[in-house]
N, C-alpha and C. Protein backbone atom coordinates (compact mmCIF):
# COMPACT_ATOMS: atom_id res chain seq x y z
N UNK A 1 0.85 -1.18 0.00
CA UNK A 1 0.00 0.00 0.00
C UNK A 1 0.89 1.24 0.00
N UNK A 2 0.49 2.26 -0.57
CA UNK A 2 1.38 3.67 -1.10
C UNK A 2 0.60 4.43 -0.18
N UNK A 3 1.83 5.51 0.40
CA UNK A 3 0.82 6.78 1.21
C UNK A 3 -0.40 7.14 0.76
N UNK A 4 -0.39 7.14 -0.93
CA UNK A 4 -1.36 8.33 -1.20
C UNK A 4 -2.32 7.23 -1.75
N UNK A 5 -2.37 6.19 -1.46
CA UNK A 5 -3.67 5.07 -1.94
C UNK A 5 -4.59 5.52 -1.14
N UNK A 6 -6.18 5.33 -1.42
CA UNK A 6 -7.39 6.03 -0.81
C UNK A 6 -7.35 5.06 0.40
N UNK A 7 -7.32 4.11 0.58
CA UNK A 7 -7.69 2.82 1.70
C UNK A 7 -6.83 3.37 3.05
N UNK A 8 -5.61 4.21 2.36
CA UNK A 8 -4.64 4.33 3.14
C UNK A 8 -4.95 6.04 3.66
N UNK A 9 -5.25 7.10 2.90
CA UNK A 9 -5.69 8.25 3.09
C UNK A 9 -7.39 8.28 3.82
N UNK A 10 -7.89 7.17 3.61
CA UNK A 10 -9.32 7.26 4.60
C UNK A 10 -9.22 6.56 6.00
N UNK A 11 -7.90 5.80 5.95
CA UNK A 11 -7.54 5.14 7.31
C UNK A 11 -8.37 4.19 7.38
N UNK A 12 -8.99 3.39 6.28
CA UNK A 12 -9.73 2.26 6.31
C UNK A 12 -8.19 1.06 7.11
N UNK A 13 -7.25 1.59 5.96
CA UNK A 13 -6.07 0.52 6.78
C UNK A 13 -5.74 1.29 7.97
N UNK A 14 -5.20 0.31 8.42
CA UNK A 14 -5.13 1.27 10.09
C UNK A 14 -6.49 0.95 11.00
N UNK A 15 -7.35 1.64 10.69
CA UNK A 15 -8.24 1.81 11.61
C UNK A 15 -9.06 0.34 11.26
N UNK A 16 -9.33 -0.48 10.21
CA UNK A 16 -10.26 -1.15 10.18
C UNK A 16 -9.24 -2.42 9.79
N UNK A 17 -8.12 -2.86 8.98
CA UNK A 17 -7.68 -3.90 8.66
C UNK A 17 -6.06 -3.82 8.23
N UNK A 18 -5.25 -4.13 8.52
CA UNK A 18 -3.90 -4.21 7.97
C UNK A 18 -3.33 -4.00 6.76
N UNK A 19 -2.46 -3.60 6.41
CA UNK A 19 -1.89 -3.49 5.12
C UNK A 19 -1.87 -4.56 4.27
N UNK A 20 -2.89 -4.77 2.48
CA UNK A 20 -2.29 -6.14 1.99
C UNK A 20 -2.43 -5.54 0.41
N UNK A 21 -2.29 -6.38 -0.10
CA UNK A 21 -1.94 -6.33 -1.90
C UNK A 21 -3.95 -6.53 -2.41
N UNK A 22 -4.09 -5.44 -3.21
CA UNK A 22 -5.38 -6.26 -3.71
C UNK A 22 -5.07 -7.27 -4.67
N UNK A 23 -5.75 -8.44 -4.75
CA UNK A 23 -5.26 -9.52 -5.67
C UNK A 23 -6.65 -9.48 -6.39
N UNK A 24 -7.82 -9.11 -6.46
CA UNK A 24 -8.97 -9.55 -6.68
C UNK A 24 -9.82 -8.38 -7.00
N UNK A 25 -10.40 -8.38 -8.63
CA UNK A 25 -11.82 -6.92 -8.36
C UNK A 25 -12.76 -7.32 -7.63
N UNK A 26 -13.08 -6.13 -7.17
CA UNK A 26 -14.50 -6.04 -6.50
C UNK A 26 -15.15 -5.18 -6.93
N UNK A 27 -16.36 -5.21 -7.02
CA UNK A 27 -17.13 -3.88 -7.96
C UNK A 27 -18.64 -3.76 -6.65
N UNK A 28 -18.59 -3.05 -6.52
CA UNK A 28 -20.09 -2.37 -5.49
C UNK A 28 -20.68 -1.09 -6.04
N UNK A 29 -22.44 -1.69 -6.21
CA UNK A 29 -22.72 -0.16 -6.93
C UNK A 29 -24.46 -0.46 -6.27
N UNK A 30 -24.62 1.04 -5.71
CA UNK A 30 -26.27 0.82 -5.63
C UNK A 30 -26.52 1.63 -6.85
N UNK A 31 -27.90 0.78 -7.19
CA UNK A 31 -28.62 1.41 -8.28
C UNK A 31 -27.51 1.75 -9.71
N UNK A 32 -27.42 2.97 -10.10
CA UNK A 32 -26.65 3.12 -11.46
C UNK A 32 -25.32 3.74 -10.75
N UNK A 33 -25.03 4.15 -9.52
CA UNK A 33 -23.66 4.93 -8.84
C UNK A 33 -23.03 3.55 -8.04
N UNK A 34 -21.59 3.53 -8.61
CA UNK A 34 -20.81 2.49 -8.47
C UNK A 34 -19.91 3.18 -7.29
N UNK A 35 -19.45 2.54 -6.62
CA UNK A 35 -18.74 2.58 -5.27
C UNK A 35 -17.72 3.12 -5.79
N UNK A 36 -16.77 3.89 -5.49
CA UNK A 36 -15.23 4.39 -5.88
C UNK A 36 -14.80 4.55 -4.32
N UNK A 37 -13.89 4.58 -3.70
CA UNK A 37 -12.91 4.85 -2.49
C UNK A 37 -13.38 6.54 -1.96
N UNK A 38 -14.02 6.87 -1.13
CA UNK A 38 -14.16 8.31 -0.72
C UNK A 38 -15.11 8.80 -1.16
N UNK A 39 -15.67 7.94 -2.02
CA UNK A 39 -17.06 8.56 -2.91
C UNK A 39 -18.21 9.07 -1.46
N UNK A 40 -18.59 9.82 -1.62
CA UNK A 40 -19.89 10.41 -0.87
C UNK A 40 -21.43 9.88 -1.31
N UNK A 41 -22.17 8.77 -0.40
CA UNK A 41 -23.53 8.48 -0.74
C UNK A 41 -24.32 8.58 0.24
N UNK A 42 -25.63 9.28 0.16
CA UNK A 42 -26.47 9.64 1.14
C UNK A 42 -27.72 8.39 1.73
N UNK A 43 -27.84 8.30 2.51
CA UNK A 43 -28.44 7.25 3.45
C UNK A 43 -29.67 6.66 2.17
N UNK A 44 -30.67 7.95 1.59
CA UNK A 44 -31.82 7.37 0.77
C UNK A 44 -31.39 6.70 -0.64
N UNK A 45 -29.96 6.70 -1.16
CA UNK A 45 -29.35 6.34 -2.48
C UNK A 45 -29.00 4.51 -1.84
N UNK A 46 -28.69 4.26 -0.34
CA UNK A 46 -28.17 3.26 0.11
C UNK A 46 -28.84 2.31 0.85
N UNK A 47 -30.43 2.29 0.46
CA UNK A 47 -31.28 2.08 1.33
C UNK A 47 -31.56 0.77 0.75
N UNK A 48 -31.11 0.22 -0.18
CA UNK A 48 -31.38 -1.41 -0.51
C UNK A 48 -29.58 -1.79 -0.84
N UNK A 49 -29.79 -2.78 -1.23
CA UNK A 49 -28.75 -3.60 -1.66
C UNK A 49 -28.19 -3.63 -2.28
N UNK A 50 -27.12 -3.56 -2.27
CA UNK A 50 -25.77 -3.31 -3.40
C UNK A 50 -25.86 -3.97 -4.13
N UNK A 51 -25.49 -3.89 -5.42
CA UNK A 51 -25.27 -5.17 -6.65
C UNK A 51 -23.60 -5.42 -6.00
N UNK A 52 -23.16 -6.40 -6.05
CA UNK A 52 -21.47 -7.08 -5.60
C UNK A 52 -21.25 -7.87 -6.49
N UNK A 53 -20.42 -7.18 -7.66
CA UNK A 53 -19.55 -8.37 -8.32
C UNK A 53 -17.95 -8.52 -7.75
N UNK A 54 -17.91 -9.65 -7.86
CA UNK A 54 -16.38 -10.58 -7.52
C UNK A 54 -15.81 -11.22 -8.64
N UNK A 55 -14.57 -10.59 -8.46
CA UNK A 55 -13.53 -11.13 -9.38
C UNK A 55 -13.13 -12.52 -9.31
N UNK A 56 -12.07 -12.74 -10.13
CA UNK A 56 -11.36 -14.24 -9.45
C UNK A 56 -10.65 -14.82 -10.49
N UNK A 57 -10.35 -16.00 -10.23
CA UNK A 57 -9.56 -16.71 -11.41
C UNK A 57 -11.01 -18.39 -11.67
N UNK A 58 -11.84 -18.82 -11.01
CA UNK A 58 -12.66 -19.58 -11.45
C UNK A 58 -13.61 -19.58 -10.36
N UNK A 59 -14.57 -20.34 -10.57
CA UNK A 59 -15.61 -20.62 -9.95
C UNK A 59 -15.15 -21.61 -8.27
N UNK A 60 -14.12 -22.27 -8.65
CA UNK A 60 -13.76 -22.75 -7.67
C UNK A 60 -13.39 -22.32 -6.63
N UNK A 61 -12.88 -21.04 -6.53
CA UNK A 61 -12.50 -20.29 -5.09
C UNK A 61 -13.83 -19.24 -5.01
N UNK A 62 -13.87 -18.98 -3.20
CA UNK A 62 -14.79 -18.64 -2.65
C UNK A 62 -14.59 -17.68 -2.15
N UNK A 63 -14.98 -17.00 -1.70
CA UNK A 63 -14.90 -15.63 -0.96
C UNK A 63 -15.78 -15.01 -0.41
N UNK A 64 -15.32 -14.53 0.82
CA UNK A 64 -16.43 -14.04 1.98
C UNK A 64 -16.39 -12.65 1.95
N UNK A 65 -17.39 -11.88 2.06
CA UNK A 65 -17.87 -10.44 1.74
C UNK A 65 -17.82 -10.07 3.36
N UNK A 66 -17.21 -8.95 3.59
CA UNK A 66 -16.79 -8.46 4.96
C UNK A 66 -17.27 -6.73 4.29
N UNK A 67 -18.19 -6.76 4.38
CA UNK A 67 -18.92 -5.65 4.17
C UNK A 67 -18.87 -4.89 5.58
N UNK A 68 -17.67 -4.82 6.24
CA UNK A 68 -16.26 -5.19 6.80
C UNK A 68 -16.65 -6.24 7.05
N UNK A 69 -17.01 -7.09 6.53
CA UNK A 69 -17.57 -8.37 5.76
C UNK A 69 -19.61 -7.36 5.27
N UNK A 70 -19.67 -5.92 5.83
CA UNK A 70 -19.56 -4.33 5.59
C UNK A 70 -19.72 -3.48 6.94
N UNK A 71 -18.84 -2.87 6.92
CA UNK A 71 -18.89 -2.40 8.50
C UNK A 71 -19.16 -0.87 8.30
N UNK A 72 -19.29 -0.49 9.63
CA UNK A 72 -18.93 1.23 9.54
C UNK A 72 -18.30 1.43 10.96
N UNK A 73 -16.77 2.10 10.63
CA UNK A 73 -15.88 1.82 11.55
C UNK A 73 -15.69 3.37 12.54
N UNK A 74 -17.43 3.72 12.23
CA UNK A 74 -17.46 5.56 13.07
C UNK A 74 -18.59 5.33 13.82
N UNK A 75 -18.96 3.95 13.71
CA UNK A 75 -20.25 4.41 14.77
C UNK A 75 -20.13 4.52 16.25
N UNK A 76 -20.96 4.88 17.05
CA UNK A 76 -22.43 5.75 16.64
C UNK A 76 -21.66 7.23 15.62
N UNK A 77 -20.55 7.74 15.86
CA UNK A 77 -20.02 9.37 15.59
C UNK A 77 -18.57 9.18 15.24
N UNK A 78 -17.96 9.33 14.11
CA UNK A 78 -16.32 9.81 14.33
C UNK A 78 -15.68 10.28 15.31
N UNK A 79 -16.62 10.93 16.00
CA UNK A 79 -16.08 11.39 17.27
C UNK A 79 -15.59 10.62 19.03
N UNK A 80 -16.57 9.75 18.93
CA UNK A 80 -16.28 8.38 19.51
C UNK A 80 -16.85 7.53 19.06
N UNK A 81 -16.31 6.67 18.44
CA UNK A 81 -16.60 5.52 18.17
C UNK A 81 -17.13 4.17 18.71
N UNK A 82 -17.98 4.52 19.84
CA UNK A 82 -17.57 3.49 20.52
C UNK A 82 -18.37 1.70 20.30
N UNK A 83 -18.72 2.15 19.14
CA UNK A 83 -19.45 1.01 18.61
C UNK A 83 -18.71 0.19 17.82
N UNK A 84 -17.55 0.74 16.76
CA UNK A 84 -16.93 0.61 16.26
C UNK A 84 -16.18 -1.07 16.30
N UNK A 85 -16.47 -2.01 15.38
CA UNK A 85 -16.96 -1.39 13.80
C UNK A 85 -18.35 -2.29 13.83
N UNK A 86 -19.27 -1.47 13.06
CA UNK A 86 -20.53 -2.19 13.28
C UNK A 86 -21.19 -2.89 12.33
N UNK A 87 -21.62 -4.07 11.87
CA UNK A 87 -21.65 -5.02 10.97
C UNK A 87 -23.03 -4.52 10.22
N UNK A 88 -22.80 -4.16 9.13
CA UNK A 88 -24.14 -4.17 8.45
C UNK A 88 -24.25 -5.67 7.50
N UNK A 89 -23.68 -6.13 7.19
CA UNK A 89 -23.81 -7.32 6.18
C UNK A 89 -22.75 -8.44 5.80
N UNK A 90 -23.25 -9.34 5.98
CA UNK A 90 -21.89 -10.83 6.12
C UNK A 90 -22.18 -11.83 5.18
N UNK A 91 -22.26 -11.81 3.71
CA UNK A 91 -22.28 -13.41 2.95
C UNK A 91 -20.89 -13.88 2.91
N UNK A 92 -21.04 -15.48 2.88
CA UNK A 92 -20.08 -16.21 2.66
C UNK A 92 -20.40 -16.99 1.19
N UNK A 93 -19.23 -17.54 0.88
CA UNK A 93 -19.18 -18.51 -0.32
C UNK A 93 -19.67 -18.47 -1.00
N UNK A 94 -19.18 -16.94 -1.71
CA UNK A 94 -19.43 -16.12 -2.50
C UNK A 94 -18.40 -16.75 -3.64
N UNK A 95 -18.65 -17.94 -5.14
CA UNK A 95 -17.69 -18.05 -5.68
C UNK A 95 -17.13 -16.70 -6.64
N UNK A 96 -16.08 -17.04 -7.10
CA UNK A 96 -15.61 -16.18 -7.58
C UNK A 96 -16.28 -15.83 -9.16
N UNK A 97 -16.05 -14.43 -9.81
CA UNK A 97 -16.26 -14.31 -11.42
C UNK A 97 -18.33 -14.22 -11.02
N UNK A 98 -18.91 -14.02 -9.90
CA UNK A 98 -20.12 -14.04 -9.77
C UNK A 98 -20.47 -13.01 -8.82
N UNK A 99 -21.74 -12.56 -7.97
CA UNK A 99 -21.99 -11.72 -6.81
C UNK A 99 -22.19 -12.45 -5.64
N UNK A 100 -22.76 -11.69 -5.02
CA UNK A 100 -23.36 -11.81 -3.39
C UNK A 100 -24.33 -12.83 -3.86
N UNK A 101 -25.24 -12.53 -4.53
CA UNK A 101 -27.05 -13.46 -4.79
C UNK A 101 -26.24 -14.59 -4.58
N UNK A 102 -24.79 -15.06 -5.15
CA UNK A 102 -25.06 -16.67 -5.46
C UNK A 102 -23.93 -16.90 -3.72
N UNK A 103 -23.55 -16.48 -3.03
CA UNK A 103 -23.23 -16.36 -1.74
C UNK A 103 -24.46 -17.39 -0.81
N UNK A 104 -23.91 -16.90 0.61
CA UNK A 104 -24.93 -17.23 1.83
C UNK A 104 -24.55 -16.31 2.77
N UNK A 105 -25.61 -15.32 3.08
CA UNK A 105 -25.79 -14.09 3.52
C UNK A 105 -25.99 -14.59 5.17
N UNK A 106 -25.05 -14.37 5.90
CA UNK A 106 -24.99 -15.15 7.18
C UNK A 106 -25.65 -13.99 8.41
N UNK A 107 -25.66 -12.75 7.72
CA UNK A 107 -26.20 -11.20 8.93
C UNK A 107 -26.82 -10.49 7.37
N UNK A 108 -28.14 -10.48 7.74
CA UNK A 108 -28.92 -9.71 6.46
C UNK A 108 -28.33 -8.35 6.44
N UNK A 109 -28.94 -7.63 5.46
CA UNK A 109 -28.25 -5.83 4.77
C UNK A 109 -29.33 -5.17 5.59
N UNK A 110 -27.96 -3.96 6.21
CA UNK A 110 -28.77 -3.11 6.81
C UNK A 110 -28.05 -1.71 6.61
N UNK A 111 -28.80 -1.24 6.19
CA UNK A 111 -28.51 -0.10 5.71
C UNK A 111 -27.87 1.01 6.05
N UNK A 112 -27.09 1.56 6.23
CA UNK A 112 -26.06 2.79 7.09
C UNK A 112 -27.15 3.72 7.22
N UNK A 113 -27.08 3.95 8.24
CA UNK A 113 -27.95 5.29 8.52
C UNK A 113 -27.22 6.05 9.60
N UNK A 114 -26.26 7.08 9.24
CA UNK A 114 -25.60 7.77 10.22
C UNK A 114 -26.37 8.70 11.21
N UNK A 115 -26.14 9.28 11.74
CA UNK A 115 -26.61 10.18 12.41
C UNK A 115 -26.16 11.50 12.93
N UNK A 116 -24.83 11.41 13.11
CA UNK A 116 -23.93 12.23 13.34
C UNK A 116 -22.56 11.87 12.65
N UNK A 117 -21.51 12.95 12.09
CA UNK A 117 -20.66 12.97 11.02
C UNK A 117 -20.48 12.36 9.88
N UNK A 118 -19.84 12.30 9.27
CA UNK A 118 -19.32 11.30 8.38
C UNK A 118 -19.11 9.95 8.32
N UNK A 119 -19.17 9.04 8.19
CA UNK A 119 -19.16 7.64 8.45
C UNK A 119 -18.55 6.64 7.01
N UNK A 120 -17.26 6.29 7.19
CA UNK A 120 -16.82 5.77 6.44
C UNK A 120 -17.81 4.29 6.28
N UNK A 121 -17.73 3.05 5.22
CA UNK A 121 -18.51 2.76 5.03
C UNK A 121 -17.52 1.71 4.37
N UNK A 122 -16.88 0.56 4.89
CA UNK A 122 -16.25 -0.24 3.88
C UNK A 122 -16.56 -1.83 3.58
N UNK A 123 -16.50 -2.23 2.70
CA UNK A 123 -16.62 -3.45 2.13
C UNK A 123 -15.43 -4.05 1.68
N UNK A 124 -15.42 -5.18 2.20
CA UNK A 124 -13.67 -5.76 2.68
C UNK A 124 -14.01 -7.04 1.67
N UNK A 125 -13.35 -7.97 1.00
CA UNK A 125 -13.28 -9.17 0.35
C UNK A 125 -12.36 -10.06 1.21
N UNK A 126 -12.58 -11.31 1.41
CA UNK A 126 -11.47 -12.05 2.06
C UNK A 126 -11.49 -13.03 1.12
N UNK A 127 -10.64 -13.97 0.85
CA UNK A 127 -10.84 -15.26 0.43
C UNK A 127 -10.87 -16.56 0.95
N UNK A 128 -12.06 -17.58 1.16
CA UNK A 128 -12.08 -18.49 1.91
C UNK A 128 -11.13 -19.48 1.12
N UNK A 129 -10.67 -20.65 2.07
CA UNK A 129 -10.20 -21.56 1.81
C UNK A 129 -11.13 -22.96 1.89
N UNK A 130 -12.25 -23.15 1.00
CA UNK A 130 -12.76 -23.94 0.47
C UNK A 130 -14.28 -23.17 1.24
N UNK A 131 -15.29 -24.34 1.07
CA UNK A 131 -16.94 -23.94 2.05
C UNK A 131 -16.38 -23.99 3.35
N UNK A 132 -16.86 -23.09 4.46
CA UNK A 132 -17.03 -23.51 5.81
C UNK A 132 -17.90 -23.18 6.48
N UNK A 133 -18.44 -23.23 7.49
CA UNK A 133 -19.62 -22.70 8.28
C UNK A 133 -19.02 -21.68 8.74
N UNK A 134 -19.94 -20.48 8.83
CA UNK A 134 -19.53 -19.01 9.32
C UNK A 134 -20.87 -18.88 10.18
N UNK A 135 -20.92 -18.62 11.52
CA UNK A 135 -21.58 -18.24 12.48
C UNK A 135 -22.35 -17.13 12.87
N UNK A 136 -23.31 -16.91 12.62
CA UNK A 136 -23.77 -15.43 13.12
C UNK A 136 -23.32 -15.25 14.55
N UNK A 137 -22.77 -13.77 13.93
CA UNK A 137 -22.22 -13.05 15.45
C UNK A 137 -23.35 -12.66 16.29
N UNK A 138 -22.96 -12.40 17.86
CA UNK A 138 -24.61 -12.55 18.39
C UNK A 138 -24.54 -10.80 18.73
N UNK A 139 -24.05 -9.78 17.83
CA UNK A 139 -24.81 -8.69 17.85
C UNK A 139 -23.66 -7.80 16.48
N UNK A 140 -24.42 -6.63 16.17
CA UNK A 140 -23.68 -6.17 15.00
C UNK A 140 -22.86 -5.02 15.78
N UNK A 141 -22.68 -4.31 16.47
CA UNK A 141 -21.90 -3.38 17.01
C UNK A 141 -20.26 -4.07 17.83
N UNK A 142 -19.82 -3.36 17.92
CA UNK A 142 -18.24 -3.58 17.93
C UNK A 142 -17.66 -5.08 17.74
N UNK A 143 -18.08 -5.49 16.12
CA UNK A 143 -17.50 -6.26 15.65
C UNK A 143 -16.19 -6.08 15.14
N UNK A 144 -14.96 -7.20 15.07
CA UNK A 144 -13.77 -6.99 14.80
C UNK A 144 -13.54 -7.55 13.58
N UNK A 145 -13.35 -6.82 12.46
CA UNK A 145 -13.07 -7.46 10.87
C UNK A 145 -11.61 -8.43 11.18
N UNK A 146 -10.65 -7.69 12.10
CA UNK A 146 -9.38 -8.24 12.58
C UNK A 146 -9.49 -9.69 12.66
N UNK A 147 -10.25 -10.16 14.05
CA UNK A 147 -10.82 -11.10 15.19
C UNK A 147 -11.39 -12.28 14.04
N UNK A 148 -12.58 -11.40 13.39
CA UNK A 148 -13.03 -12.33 12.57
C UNK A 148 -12.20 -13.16 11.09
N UNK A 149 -11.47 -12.51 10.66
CA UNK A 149 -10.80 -13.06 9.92
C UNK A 149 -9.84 -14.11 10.65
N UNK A 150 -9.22 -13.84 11.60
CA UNK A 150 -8.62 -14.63 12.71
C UNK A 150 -8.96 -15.61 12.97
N UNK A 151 -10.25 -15.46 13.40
CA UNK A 151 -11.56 -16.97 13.66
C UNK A 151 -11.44 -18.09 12.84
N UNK A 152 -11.67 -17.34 11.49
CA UNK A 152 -12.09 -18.29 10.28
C UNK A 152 -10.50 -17.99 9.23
N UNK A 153 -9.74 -17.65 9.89
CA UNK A 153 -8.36 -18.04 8.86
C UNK A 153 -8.51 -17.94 7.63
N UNK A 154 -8.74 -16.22 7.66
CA UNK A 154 -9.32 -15.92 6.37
C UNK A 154 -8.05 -15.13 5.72
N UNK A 155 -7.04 -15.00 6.54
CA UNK A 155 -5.82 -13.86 6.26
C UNK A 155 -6.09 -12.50 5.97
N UNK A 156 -5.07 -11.54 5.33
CA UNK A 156 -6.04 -10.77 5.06
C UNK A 156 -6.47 -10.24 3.76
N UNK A 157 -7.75 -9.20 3.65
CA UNK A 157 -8.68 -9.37 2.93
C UNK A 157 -7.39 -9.19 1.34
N UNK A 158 -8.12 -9.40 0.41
CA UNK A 158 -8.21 -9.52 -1.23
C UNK A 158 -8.64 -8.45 -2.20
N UNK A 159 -9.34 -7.40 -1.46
CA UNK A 159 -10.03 -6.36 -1.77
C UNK A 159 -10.46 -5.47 -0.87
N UNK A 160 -10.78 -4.23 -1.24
CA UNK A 160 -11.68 -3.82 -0.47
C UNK A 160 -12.26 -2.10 -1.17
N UNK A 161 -13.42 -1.77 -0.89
CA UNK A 161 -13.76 -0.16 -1.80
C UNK A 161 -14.27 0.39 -0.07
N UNK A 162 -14.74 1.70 -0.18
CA UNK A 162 -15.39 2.15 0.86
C UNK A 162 -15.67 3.36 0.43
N UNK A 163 -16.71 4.27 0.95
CA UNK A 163 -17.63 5.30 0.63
C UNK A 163 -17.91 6.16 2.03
N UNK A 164 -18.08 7.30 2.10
CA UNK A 164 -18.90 8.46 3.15
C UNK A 164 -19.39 8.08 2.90
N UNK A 165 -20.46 8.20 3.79
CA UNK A 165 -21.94 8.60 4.48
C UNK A 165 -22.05 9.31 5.43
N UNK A 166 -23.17 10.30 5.31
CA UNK A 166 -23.83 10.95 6.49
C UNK A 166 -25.55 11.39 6.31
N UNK A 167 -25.85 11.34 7.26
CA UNK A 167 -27.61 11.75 7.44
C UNK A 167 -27.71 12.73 6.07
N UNK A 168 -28.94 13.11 6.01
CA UNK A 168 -29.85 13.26 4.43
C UNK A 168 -29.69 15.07 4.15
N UNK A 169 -29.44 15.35 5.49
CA UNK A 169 -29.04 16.97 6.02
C UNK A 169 -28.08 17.36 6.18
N UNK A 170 -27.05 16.24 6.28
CA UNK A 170 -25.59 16.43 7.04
C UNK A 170 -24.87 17.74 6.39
N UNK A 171 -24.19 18.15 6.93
CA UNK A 171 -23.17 18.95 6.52
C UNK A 171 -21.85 18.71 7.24
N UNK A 172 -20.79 19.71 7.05
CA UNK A 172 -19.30 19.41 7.63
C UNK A 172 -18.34 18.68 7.57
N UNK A 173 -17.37 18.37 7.89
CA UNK A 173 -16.18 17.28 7.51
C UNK A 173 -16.38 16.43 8.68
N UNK A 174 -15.26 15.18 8.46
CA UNK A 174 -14.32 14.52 8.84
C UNK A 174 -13.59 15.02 10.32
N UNK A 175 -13.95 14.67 11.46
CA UNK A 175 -13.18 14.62 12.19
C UNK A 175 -11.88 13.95 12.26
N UNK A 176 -10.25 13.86 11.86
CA UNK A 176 -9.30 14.02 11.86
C UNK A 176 -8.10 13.47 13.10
């Protein structure tokens, strides 16, 4: 990762997952606006389900969607975090060269709805090492993308995009 890479300038690395090589596309887009790194989307544009295509080299490898399997690593506020990071959405065995639909969605989509500041918003790729059972976590707030990859010896992720968000009114920056 380069200083001036976005993953690295939004502190997605760092704050949400370690430094790694992307090996893999990932494409995330609601509706006709496709995900880019820093892109700005407002709560009513994000209110259903992403289309998720996955890259790969065949059908045979799998991959788990860490939407930080998708997290948001500001909740409740950038300002304290103390929820941080909070799980909006978890499919597994997701093969590759396909989306999420053909996955198993282990924590249904829930939609970011900030409330206060900015709220980074990332979707992480890992790659599994064959099918395995993945567990629903027994709550979505201060989940660890870290921990969990740890769990399930997922290394680290293969991809990853991420987006702002803030409420429908918001104004102001980035607390810093």
């Amino acid at each position: 990762m380069r200083r001036g890479d976005p993953l690295v300038v939004g502190r997605v690395i760092g704050d949400v997952v370690d430094p790694f090589v992307r090996r893999v596309p990932l494409r995330v887009a609601y509706a006709a606006r496709e995900v880019s790194n820093g892109c700005e989307l407002r709560p009513s544009a994000i209110a259903g389900q992403p289309r998720v295509e996955v890259g790969g080299p065949d059908m045979r490898t799998f991959y788990t969607l860490n939407l930080q399997v998708m997290v948001d690593p500001d909740a409740p506020s950038p300002s304290d975090p103390n929820l941080r990071e909070y799980l909006h959405w978890l499919v597994t065995d997701i093969p590759a060269t396909t989306g999420v639909f053909f996955g198993t969605e282990v924590v249904c989509y829930e939609s970011p709805r900030p409330v206060l500041g900015i709220h980074r918003v990332v979707f992480l790729l890992f790659q599994q090492f064959g099918r395995q059972t993945v567990y629903t976590p027994g709550w979505r707030q201060n989940f660890s993308t870290r921990d969990f990859a740890e769990l399930y010896n997922l290394g680290l992720p293969v991809a990853a995009v991420y987006f702002n968000c803030q409420r429908e009114s918001g104004t102001g920056g980035r607390r810093m």
